[in-house]
Protein backbone atom coordinates (compact mmCIF):
# COMPACT_ATOMS: atom_id res chain seq x y z
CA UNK A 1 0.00 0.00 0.00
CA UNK A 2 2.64 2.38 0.96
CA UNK A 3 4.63 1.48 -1.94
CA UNK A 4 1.92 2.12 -4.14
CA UNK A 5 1.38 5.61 -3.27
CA UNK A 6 4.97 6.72 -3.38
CA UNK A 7 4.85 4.97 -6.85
CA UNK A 8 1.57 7.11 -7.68
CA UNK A 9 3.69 10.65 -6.16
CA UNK A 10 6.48 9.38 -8.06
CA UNK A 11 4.27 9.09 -11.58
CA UNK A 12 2.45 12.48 -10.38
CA UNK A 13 6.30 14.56 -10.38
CA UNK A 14 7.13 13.08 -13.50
CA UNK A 15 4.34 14.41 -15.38
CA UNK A 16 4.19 18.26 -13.06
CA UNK A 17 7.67 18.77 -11.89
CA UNK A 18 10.24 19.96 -14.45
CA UNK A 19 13.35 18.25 -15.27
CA UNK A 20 15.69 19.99 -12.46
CA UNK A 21 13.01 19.25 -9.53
CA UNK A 22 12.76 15.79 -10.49
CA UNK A 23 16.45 15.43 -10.60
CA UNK A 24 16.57 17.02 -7.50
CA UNK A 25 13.95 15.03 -5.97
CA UNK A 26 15.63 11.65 -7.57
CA UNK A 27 18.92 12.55 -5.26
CA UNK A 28 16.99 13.07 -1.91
CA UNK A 29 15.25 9.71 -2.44
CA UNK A 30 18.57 8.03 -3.74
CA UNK A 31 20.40 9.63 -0.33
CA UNK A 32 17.38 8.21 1.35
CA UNK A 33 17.76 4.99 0.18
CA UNK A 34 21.91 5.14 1.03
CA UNK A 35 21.41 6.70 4.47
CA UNK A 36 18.71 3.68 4.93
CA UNK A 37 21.61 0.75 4.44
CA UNK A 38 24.16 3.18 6.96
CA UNK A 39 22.16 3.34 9.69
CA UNK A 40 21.22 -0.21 9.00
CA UNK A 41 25.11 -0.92 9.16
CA UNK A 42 25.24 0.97 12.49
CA UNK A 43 22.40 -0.50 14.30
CA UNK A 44 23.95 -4.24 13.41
CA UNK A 45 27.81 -2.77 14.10
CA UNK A 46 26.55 -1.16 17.31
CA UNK A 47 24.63 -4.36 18.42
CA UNK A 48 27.83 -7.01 17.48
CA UNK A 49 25.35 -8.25 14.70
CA UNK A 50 27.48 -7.27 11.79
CA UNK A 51 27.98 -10.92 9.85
CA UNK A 52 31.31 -10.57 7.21
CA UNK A 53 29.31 -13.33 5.81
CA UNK A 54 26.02 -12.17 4.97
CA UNK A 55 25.86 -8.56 5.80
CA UNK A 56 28.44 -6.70 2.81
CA UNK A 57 26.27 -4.94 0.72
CA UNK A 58 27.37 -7.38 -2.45
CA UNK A 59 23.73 -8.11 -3.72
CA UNK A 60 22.99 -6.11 -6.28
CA UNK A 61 20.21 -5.03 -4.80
CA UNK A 62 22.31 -3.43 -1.47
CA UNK A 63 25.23 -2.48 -4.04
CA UNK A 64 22.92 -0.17 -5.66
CA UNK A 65 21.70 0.77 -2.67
CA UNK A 66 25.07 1.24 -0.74
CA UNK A 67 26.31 3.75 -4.18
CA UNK A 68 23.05 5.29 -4.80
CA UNK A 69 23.69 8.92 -4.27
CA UNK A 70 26.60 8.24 -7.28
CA UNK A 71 24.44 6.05 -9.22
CA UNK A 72 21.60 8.20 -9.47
CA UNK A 73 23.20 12.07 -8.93
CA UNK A 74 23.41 12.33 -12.41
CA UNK A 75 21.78 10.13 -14.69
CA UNK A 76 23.25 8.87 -18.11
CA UNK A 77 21.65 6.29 -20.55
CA UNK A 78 24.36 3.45 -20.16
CA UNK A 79 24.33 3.68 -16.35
CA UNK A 80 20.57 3.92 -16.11
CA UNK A 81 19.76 0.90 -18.44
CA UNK A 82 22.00 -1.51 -17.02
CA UNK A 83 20.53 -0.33 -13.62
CA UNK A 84 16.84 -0.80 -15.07
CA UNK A 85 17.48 -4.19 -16.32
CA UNK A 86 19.08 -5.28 -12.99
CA UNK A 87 16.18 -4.02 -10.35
CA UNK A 88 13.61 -5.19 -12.19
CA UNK A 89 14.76 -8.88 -12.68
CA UNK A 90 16.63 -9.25 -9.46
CA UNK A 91 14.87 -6.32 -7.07
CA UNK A 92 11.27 -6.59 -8.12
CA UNK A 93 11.45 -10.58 -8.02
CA UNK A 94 12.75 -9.96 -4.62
CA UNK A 95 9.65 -7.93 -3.58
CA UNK A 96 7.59 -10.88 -4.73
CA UNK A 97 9.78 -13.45 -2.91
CA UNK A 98 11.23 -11.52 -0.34
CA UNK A 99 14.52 -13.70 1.80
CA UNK A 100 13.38 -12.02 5.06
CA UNK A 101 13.73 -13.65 8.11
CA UNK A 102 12.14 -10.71 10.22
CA UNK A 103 8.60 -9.05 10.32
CA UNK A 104 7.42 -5.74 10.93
CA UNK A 105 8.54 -3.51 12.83
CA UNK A 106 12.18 -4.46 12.78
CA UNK A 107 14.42 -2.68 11.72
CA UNK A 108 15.76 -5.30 8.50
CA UNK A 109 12.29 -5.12 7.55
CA UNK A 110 12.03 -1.42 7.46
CA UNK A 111 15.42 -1.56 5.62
CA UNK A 112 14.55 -4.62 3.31
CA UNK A 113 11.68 -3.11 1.52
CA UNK A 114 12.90 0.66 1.81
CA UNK A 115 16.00 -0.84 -0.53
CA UNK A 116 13.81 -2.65 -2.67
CA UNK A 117 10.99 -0.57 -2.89
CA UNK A 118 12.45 2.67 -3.28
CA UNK A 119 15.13 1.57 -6.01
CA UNK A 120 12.14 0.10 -8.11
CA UNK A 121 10.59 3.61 -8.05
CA UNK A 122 14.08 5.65 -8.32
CA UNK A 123 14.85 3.82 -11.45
CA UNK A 124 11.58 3.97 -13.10
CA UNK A 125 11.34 7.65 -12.01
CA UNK A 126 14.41 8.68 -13.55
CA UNK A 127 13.65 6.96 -17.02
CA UNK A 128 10.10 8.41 -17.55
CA UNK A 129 11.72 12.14 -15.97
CA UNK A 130 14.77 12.06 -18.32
CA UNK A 131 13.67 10.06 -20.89
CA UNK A 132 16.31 7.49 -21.23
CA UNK A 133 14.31 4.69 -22.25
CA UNK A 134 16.94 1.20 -22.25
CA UNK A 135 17.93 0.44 -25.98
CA UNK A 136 17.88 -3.37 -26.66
CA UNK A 137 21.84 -4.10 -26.71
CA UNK A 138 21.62 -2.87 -23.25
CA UNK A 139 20.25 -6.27 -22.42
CA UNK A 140 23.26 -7.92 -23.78
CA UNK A 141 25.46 -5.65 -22.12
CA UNK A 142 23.71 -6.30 -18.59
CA UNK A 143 24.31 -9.67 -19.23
CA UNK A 144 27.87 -9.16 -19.83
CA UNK A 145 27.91 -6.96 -16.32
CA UNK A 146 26.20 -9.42 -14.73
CA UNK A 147 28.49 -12.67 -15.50
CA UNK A 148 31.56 -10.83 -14.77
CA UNK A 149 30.12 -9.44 -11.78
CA UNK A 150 28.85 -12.93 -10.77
CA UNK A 151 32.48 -14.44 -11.87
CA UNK A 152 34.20 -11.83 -8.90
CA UNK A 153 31.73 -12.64 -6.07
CA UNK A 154 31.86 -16.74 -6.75
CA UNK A 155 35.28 -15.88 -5.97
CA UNK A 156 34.77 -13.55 -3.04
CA UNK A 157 32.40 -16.56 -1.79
CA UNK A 158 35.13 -19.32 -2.08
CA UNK A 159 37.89 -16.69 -0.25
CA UNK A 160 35.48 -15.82 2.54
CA UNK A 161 33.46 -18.89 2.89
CA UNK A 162 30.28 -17.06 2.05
CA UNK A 163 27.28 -17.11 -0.51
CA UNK A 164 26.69 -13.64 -1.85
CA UNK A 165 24.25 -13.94 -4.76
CA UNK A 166 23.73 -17.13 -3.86
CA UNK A 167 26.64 -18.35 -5.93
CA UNK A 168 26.87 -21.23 -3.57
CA UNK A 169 23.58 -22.47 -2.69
CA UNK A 170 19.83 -21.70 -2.79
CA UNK A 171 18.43 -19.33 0.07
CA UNK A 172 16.99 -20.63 3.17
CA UNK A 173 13.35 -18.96 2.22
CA UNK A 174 11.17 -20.15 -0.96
CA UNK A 175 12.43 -18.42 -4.13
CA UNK A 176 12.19 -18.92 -7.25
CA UNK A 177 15.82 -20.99 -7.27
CA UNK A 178 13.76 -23.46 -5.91
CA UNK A 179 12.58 -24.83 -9.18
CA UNK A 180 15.87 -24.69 -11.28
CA UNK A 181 16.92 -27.84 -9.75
CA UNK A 182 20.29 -28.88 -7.81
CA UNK A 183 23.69 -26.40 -7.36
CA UNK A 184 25.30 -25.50 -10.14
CA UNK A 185 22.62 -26.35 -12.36
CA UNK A 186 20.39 -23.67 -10.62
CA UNK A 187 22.86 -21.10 -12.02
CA UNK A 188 22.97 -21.84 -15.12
CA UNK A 189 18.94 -21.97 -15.49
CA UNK A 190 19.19 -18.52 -13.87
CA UNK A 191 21.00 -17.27 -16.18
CA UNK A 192 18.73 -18.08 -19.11
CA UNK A 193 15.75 -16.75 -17.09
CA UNK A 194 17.73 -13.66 -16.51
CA UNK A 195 18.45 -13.22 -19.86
CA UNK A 196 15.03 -13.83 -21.21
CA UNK A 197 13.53 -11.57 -17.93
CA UNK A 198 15.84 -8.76 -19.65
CA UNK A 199 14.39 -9.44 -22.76
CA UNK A 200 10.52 -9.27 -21.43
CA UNK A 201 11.30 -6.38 -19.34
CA UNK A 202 12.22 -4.38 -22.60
CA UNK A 203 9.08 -5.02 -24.25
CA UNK A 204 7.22 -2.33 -22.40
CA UNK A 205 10.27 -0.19 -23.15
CA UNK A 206 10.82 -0.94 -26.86
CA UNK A 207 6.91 -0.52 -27.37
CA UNK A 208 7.06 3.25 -25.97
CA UNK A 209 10.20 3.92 -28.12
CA UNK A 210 7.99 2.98 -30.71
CA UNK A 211 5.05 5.47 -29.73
CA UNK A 212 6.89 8.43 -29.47
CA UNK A 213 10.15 10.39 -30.68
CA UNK A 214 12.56 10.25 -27.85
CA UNK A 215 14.71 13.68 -27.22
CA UNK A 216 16.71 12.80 -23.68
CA UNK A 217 16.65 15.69 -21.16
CA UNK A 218 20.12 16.71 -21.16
CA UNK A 219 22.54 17.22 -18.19
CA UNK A 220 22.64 20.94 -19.63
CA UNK A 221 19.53 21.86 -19.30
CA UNK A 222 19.15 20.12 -15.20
């Protein structure tokens, strides 16, 4: 529900606030969203909860998070696809099958779906205000971010004895992993579903590129 409005007030500035207030209002919520996974950090550092293990913002999900003022401070077409594709196969899945061990009103629930949540709107804000709509070879080129990235955490996992990305096995809670069958097969089938969830979550894209003449709001005129 919550989500749902801010998604609403985030369609509502795109289509009433010019192109300098909705840059400026894609920063606070980016900072937001960055000062949400620090005092996140804090709360487990100050407690002695802070697991090597589990708790480095490596997902992409908390990466994104964790750089978000940089990511989103000023927005270019490469950056922004690659991010689109990304949060909406891995971060909107997660919304749908979130790994959460912890209910309301803890504080990795508040910080779970305020990461989640908010980078879903943030990138779909910033598209619509700026009008960098993804380009269909950015799908390729996600994938080719996406296996290298993957190829440096398996690696990170093996040196730390960890499972970032789930590299090394399935998550405790239901996911969708479940259903791709035994480690490392699961990976492999994940990767084909990524690649086709790219792929799917271009067709909205491609068909508004199709609709309309595209003229991206340039850094100039913010």
């Amino acid at each position: 529900m919550v989500w749902a409005l801010l998604m609403l007030g985030a369609i509502w500035s795109i289509r009433n606030l010019t192109p300098t207030q909705n840059l400026r209002l894609s920063r606070i919520a980016a900072g937001f969203i960055f000062l949400t996974v620090v005092v996140w950090t804090l709360i487990k550092l100050h407690f002695g909860r802070f697991d090597l293990l589990v708790d480095l913002p490596l997902s992409l999900c908390n990466l994104f998070a964790a750089t978000a003022p940089l990511l989103f401070w000023q927005p270019t077409q490469r950056r922004l696809e690659v991010i689109y594709f990304l949060v909406m196969t891995g971060t909107f899945q997660a919304m749908i099958t979130p790994d959460l061990y912890v209910g309301f009103p803890s504080n990795e629930f508040f910080k779970y779906w305020i990461v989640h949540g908010g980078l879903v709107i943030v990138v779909i804000h910033n598209i619509f205000s700026f009008k960098m709509y993804p380009r269909f070879k950015g799908v390729l080129i996600t994938f080719g971010w996406l296996n290298l990235y993957s190829a440096l955490i398996y690696g990170l996992n093996i040196m730390i004895d960890a499972n970032y990305f789930y590299l090394i096995s399935k998550p405790g809670n239901p996911s969708i992993l479940d259903y791709f069958g035994p480690w490392p097969f699961y990976i492999f089938v994940a990767e084909l579903f990524s690649m086709a969830f790219f792929a799917a979550c271009y067709v909205p894209v491609a068909m508004i590129r199709k609709s309309i003449t595209i003229e991206p709001v340039k850094a100039e005129s913010w």
